[in-house]
Protein backbone atom coordinates (compact mmCIF):
# COMPACT_ATOMS: atom_id res chain seq x y z
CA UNK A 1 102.60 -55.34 -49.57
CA UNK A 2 99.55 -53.76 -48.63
CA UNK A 3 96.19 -54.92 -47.02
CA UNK A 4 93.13 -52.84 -48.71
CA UNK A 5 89.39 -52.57 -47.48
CA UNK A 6 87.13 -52.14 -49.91
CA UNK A 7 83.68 -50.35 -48.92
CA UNK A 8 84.11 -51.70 -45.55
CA UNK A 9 83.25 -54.97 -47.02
CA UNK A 10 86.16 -56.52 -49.38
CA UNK A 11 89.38 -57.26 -48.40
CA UNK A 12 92.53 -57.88 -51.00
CA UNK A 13 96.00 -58.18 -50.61
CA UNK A 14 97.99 -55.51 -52.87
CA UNK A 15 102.00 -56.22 -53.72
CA UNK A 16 103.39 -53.22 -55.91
CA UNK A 17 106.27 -55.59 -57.15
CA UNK A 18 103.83 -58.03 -58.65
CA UNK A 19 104.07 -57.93 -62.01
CA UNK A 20 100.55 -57.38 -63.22
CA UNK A 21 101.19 -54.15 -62.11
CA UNK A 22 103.55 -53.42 -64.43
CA UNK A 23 100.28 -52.88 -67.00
CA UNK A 24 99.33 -49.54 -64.51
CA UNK A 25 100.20 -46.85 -66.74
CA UNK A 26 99.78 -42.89 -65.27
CA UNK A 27 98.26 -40.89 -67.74
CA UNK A 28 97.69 -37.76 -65.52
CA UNK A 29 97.93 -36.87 -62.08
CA UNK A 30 95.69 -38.76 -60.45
CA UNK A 31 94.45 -41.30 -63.10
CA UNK A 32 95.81 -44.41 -63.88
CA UNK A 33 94.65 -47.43 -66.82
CA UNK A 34 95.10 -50.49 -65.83
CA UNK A 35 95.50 -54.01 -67.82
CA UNK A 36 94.18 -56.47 -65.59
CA UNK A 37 93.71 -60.52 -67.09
CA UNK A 38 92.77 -59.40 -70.13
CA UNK A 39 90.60 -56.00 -68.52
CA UNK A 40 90.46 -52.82 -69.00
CA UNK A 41 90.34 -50.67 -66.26
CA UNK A 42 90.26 -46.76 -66.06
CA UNK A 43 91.03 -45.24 -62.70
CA UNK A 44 90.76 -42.00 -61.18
CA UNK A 45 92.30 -40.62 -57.51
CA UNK A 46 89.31 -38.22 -56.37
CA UNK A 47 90.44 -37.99 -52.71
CA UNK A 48 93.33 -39.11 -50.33
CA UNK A 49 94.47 -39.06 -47.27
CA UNK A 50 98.18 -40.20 -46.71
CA UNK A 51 98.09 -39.60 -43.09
CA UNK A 52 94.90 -42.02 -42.43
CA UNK A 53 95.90 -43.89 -45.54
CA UNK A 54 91.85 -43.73 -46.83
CA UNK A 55 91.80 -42.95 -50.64
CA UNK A 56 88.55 -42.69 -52.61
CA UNK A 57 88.49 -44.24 -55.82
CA UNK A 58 86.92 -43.92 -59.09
CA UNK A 59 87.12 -47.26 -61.22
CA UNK A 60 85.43 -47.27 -64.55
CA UNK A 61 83.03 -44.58 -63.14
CA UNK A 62 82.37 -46.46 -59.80
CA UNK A 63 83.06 -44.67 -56.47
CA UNK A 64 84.88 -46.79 -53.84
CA UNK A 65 86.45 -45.96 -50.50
CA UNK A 66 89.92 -47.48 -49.98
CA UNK A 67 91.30 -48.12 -46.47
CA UNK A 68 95.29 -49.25 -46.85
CA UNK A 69 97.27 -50.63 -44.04
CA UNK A 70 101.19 -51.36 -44.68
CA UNK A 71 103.32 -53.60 -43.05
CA UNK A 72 103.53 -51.62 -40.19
CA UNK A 73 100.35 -51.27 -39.63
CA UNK A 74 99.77 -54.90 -40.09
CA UNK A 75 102.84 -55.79 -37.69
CA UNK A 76 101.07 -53.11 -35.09
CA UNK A 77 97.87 -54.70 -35.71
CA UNK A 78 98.49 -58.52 -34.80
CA UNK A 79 100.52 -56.82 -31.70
CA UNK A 80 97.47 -55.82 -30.45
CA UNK A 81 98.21 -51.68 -30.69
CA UNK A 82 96.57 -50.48 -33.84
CA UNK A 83 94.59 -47.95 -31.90
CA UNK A 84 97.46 -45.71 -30.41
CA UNK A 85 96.93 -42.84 -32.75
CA UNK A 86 93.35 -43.05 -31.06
CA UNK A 87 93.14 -40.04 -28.47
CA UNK A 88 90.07 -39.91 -25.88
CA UNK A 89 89.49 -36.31 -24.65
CA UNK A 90 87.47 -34.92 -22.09
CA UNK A 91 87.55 -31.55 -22.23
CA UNK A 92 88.24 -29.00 -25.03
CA UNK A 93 90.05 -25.72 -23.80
CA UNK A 94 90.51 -22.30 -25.28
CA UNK A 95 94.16 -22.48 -26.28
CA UNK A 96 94.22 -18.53 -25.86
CA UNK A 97 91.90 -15.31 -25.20
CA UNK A 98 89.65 -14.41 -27.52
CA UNK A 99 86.01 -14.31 -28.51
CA UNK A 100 83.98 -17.68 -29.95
CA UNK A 101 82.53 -16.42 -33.14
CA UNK A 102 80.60 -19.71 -34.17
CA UNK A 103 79.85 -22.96 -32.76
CA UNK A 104 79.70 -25.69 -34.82
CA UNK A 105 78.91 -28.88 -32.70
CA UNK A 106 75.50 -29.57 -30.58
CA UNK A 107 75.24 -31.87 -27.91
CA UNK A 108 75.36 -35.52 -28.74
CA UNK A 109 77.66 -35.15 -31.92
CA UNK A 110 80.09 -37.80 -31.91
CA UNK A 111 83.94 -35.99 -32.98
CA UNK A 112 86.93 -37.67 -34.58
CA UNK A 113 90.44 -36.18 -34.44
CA UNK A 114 90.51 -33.29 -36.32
CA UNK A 115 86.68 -32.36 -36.65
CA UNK A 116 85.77 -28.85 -36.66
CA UNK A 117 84.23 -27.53 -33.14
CA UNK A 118 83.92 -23.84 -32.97
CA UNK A 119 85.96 -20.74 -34.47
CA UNK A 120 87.71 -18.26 -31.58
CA UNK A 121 88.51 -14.62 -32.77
CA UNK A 122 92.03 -14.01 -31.59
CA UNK A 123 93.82 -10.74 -32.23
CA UNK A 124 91.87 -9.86 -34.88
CA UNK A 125 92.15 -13.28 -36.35
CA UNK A 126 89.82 -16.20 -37.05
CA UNK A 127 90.96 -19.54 -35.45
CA UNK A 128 89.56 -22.76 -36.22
CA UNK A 129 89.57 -25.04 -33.79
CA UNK A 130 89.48 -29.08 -34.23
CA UNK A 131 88.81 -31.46 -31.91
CA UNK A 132 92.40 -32.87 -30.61
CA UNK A 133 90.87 -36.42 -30.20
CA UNK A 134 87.76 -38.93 -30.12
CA UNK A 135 84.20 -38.15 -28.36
CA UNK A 136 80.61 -37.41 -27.70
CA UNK A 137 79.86 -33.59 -27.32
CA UNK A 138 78.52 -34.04 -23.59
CA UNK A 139 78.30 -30.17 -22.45
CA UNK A 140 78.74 -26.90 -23.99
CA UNK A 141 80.12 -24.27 -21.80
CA UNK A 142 80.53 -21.39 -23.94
CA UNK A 143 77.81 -19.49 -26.28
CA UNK A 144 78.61 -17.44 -29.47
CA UNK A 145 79.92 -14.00 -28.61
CA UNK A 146 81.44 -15.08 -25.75
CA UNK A 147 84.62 -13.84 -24.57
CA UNK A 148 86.98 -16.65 -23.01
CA UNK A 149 90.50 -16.47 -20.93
CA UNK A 150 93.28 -19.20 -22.22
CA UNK A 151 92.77 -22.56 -20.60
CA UNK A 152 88.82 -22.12 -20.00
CA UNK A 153 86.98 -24.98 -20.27
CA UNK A 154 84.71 -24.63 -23.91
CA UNK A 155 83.26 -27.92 -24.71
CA UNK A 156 83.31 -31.08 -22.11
CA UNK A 157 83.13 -34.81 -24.03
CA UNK A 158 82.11 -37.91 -23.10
């Protein structure tokens, strides 16, 4: 049993072992046709992500954005803890010596968990380097071409 958002807006309950499923056929990787109360429906997997469970649907040549929760999630949810893979970070340190090559966050930009921040040159090699958790860019501390020793302070978060 699953619990889908829909756009942010709709909500409906999805059981796999319901039998109206048993009319979603796979044609290819990624698309599906579906036999729903007597209508057709053609559907097409252009993006997902199994660890956030978002997918991004295309039904009949409409777009949607899918949000999926599971019975975990669901169980973790009316407990009251749904937000523990939710990390709040202050500060964003050089994990080794190098050089930053490129910033790529200004002030004010709000990050997620994994966003892109800034690329550090590292023995001769390019590292990208994501945010490890939730905020708002509040300071700066390093500038492009700067050289920086492991555990520096780069990029400070509100």
């Amino acid at each position: 049993m699953y619990k889908a958002t829909v756009n942010n807006k709709y909500q409906l309950e999805i059981d796999p072992n319901n039998p109206s499923f048993s009319d979603l056929i796979e044609l290819a990787k990624g698309k599906f046709h579906l036999l729903k109360e007597y209508k057709s429906y053609n559907i097409e997997v252009v993006e997902a992500d199994p660890k956030t469970k978002q997918l991004t649907l295309k039904v009949n040549g409409n777009t949607y954005q899918v949000a999926l929760k599971d019975k975990m999630d669901l169980l973790l949810e009316n407990m009251g803890i749904s937000k523990l893979n939710t990390v709040k970070v202050n500060e964003i340190k050089a994990p080794m010596p190098g050089l930053v090559l490129d910033l790529k966050v200004a002030v004010g930009d709000t990050l997620s968990k994994g966003d892109t921040v800034l690329v550090l040159e590292a023995m001769k090699m390019e590292n990208v380097l994501q945010s490890p958790g939730e905020g708002v860019v509040k300071s700066i501390e390093v500038e492009q071409g700067q050289a920086v020793e492991k555990g520096q302070v780069m990029i400070r978060l509100d």
